[in-house]
N, C-alpha and C. Protein backbone atom coordinates (compact mmCIF):
# COMPACT_ATOMS: atom_id res chain seq x y z
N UNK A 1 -13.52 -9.92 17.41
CA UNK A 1 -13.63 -9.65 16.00
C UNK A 1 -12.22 -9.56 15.44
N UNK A 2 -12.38 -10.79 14.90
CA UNK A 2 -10.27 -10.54 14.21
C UNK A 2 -10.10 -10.06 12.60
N UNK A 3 -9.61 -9.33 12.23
CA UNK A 3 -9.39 -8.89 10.86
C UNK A 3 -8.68 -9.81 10.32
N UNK A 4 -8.94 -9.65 8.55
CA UNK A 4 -8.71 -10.78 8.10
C UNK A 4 -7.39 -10.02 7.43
N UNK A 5 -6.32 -11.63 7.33
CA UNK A 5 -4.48 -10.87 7.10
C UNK A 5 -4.97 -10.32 5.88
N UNK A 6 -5.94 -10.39 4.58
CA UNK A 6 -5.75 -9.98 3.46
C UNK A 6 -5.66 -8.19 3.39
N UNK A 7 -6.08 -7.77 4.68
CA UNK A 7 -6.14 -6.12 4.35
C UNK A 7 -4.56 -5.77 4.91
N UNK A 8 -3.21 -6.56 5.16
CA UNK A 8 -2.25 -5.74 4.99
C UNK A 8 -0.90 -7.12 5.42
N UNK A 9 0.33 -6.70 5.36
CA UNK A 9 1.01 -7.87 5.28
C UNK A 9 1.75 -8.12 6.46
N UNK A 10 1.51 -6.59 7.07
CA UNK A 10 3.08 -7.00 8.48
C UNK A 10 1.77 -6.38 9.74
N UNK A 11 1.96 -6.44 10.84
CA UNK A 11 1.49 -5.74 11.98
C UNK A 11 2.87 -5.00 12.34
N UNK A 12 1.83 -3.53 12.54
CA UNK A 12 3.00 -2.77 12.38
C UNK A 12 3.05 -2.19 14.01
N UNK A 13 3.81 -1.92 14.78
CA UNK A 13 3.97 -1.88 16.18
C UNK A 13 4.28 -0.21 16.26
N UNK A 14 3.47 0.66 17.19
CA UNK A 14 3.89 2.08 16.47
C UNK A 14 3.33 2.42 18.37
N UNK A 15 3.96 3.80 18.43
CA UNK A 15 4.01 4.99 19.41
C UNK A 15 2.29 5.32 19.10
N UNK A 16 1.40 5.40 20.38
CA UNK A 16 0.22 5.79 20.13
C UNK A 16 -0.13 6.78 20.72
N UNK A 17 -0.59 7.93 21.35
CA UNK A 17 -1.20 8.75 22.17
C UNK A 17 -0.52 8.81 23.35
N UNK A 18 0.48 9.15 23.92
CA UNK A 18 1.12 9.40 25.11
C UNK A 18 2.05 8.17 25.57
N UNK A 19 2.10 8.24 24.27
CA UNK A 19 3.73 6.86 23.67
C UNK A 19 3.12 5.78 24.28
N UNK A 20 1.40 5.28 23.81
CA UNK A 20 0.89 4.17 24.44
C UNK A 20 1.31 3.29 23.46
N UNK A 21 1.53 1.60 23.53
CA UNK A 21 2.30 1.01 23.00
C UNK A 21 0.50 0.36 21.70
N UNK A 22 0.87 0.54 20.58
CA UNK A 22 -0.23 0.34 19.75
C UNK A 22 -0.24 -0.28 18.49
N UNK A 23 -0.93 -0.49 17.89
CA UNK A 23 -0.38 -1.86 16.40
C UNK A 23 -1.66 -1.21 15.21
N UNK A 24 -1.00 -1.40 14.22
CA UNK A 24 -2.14 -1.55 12.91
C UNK A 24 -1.66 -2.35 12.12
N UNK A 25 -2.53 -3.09 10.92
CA UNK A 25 -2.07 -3.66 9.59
C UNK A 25 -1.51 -2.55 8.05
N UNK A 26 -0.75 -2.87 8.32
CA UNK A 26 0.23 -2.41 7.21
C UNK A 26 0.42 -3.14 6.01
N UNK A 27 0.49 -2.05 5.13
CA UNK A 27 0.44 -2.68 3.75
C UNK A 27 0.79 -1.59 2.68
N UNK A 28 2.43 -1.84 1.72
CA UNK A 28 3.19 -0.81 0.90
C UNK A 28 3.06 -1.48 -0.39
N UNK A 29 2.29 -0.87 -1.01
CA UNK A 29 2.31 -0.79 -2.64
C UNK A 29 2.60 0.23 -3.51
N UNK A 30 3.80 0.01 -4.46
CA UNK A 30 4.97 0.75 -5.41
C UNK A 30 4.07 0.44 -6.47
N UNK A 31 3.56 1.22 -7.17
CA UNK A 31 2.86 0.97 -8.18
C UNK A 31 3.05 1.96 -8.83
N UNK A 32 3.30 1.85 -10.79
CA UNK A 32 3.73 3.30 -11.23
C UNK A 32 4.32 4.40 -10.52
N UNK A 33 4.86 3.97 -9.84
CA UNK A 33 5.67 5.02 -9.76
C UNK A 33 5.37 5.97 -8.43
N UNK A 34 3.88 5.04 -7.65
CA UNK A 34 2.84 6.27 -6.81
C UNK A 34 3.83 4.87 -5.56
N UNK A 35 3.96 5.70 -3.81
CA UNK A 35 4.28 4.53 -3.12
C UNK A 35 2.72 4.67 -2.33
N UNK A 36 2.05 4.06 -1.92
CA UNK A 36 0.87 3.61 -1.56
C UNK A 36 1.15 3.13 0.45
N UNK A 37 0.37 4.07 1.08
CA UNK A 37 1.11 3.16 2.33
C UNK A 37 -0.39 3.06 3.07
N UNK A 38 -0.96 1.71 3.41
CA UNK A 38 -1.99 1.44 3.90
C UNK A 38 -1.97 0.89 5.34
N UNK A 39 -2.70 2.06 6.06
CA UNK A 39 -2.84 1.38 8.07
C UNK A 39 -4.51 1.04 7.85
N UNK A 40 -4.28 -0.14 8.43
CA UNK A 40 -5.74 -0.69 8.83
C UNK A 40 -5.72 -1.18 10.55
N UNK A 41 -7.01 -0.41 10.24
CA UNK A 41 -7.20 -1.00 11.91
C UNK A 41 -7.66 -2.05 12.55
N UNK A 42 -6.90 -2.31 13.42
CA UNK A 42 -6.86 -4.02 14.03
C UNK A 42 -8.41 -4.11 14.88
N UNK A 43 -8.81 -3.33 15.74
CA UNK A 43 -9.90 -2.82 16.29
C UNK A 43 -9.14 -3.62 17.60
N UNK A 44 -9.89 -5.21 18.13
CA UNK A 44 -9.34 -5.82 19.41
C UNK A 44 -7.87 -6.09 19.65
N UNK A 45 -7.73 -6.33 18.43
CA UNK A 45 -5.72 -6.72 18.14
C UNK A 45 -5.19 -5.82 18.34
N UNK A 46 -5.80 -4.42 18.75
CA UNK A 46 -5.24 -3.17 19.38
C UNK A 46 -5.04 -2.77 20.54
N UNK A 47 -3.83 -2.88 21.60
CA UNK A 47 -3.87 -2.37 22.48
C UNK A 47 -4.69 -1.01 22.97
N UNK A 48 -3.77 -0.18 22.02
CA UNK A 48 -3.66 0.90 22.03
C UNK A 48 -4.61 2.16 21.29
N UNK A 49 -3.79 3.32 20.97
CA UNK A 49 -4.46 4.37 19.58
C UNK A 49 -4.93 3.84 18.12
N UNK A 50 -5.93 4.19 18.42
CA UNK A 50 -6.68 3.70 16.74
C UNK A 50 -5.32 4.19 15.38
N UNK A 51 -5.68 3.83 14.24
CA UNK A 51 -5.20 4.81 13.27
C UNK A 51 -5.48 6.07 13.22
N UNK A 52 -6.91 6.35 13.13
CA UNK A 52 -7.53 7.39 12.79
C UNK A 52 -6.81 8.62 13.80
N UNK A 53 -7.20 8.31 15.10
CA UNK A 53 -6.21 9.17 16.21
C UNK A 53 -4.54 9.37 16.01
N UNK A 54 -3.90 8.86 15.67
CA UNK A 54 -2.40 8.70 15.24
C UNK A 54 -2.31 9.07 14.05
N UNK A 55 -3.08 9.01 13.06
CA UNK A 55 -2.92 10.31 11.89
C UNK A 55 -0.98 10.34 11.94
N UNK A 56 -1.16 11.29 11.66
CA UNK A 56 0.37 11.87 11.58
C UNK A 56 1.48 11.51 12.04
N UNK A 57 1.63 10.99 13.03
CA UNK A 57 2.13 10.86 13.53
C UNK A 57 2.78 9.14 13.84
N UNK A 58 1.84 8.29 13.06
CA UNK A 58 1.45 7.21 12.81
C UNK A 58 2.56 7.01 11.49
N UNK A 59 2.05 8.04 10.49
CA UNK A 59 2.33 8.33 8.88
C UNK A 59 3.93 8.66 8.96
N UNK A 60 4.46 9.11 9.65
CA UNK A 60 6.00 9.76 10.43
C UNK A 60 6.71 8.59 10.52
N UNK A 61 6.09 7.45 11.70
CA UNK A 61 6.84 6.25 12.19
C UNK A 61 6.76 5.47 11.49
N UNK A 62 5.63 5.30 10.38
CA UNK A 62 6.05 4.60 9.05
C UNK A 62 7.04 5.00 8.32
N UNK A 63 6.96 5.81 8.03
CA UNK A 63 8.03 6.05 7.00
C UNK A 63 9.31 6.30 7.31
N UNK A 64 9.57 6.67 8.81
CA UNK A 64 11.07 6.51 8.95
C UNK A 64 11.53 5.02 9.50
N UNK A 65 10.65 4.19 9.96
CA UNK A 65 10.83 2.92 10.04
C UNK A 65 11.02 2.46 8.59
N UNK A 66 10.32 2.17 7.75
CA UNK A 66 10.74 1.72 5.80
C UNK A 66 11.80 2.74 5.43
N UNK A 67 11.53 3.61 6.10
CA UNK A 67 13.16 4.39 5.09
C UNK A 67 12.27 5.00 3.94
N UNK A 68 10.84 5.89 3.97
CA UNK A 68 10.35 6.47 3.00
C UNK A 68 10.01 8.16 3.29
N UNK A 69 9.61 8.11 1.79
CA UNK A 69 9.52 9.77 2.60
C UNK A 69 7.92 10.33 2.58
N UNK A 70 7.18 11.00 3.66
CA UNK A 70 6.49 11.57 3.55
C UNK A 70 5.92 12.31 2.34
N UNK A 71 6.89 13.06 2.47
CA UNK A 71 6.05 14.23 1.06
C UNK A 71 5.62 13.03 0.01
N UNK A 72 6.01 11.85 -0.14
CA UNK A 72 6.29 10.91 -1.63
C UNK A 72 5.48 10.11 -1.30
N UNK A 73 4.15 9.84 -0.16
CA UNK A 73 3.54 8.56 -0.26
C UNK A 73 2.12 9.00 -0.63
N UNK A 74 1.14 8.38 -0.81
CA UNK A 74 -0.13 8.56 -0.49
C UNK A 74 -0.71 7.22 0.81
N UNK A 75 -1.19 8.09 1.62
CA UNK A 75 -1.36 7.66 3.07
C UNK A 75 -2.33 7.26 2.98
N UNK A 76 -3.02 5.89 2.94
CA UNK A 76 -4.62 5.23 3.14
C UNK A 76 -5.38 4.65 4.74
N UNK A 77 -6.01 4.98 4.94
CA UNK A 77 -6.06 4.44 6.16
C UNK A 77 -7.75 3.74 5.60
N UNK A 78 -8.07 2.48 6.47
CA UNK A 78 -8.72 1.47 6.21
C UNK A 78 -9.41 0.94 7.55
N UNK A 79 -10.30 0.97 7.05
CA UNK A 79 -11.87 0.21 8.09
C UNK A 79 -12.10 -0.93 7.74
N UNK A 80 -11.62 -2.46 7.54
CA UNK A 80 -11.45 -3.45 7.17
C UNK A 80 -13.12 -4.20 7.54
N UNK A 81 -13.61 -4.73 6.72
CA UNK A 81 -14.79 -5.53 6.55
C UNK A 81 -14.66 -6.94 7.85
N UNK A 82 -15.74 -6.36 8.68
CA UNK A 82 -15.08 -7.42 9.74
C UNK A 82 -16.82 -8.05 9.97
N UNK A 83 -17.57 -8.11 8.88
CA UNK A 83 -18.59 -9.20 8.76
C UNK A 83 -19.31 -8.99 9.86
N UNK A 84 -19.31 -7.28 10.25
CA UNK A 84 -20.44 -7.34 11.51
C UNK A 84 -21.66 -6.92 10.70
N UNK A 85 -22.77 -6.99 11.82
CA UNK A 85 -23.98 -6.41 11.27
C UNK A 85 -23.88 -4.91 11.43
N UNK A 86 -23.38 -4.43 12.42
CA UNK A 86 -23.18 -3.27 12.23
C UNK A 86 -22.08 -1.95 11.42
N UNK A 87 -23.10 -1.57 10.41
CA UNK A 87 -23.32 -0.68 9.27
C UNK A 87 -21.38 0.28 9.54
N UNK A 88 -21.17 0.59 10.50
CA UNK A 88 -19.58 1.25 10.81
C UNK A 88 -18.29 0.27 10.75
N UNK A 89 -18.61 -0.69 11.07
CA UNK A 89 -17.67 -2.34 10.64
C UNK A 89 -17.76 -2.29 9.31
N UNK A 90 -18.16 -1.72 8.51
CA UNK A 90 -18.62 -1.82 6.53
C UNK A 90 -16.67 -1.34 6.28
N UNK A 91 -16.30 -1.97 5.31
CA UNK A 91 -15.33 -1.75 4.67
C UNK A 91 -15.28 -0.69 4.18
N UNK A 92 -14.15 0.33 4.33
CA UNK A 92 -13.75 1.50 4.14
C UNK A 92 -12.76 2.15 3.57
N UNK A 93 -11.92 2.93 2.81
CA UNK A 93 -10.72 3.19 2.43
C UNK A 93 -11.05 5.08 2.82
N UNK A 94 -9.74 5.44 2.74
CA UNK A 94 -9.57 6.78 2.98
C UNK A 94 -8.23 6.98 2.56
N UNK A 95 -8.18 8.05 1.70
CA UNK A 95 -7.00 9.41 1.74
C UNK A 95 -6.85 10.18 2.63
N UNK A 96 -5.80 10.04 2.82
CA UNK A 96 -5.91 11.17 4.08
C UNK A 96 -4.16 12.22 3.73
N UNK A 97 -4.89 13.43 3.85
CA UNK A 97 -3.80 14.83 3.64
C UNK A 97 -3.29 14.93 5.03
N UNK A 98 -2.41 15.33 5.13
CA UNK A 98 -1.90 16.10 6.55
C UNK A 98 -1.34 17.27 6.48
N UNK A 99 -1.91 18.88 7.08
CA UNK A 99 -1.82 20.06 6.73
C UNK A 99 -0.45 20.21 7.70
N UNK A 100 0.11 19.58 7.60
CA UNK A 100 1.68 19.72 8.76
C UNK A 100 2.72 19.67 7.05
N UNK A 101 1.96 18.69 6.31
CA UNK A 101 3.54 18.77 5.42
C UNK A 101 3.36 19.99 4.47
N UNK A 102 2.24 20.88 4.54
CA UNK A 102 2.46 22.23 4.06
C UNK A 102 2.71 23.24 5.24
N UNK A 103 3.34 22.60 6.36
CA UNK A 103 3.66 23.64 7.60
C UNK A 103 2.38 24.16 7.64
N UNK A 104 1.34 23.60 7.97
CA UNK A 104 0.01 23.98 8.63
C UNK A 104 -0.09 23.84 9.87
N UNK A 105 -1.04 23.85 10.63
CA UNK A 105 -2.00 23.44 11.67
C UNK A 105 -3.56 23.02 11.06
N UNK A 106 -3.95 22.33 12.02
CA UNK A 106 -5.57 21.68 11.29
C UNK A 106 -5.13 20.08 11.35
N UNK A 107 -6.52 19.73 11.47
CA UNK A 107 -7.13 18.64 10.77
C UNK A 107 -6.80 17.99 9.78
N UNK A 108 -6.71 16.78 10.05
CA UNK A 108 -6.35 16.35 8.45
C UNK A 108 -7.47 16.02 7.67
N UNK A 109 -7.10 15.75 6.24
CA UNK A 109 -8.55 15.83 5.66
C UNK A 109 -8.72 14.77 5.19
N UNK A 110 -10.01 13.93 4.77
CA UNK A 110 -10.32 12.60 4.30
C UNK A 110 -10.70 12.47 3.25
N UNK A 111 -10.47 11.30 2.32
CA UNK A 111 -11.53 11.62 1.27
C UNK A 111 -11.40 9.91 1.01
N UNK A 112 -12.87 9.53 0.85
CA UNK A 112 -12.97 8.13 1.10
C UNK A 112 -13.34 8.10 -0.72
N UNK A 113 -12.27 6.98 -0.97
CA UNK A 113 -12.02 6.03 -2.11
C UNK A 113 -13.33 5.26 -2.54
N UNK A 114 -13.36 5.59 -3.61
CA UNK A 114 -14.51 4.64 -4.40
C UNK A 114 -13.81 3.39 -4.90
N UNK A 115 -15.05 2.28 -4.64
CA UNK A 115 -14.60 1.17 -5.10
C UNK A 115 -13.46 1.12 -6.22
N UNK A 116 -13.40 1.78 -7.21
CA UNK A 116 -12.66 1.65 -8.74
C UNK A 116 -11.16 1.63 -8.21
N UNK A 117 -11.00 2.86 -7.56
CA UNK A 117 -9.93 3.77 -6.87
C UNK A 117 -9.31 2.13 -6.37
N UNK A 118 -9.56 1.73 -5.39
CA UNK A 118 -9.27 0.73 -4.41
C UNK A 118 -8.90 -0.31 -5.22
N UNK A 119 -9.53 -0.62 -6.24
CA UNK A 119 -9.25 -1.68 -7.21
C UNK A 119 -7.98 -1.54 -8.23
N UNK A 120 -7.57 -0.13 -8.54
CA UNK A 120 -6.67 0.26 -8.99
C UNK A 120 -5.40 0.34 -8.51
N UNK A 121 -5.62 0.64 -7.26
CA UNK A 121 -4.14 0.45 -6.04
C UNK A 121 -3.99 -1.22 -5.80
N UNK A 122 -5.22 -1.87 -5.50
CA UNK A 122 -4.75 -3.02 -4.63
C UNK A 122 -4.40 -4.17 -5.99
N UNK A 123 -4.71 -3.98 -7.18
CA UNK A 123 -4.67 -5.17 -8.16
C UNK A 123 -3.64 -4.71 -9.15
């Protein structure tokens, strides 16, 4: 099942779960003023740690690889439409918080994008 290049522009090569060597689709949109940073997951094109698992830590090696800053992005992570029949392959977007950049512990939290939302970032 290969994802299609339109959900991001570079494959991004990143530290996964016990520095396993791991990849997602990447994709940075500057828009008004918001920086937009989108990991999609490769699923087979993945060695390694999903996005979802690399969370944070994922969001870290982006941004000191581009030279951006955390506190300043909004972090999307993406379930890319990969034309299966099965209903979890369905195209997905997510926000995702990370309770570390308020010096937390926890979970990070999700909040999945409505179509409009998605249309507003990506166009």
């Amino acid at each position: 099942m290969k994802v299609p290049s339109k959900y991001y522009d570079e494959v991004f090569s990143f530290r996964g779960q016990w520095d396993m060597p791991s990849r997602c689709g990447l994709k940075i949109i500057n828009k008004n003023s918001n920086i937009y940073v989108t990991v999609t997951e490769l699923y087979q094109e993945n060695p390694g740690t999903s996005v979802t698992y690399a969370g944070y830590s994922l969001a870290k090696q982006i941004c000191e690889s581009k030279k951006l800053s955390l506190e300043e992005i909004t972090y999307i992570e993406c379930n890319p439409d990969t034309r299966s029949k099965l209903s979890f392959y369905d195209e997905e977007f997510f926000e995702v918080t990370f309770p570390e950049l308020k010096g937390e512990s926890g979970k990070a939290k999700y909040r999945q994008l409505r179509s409009e939302e998605i249309k507003t970032i990506f166009s």
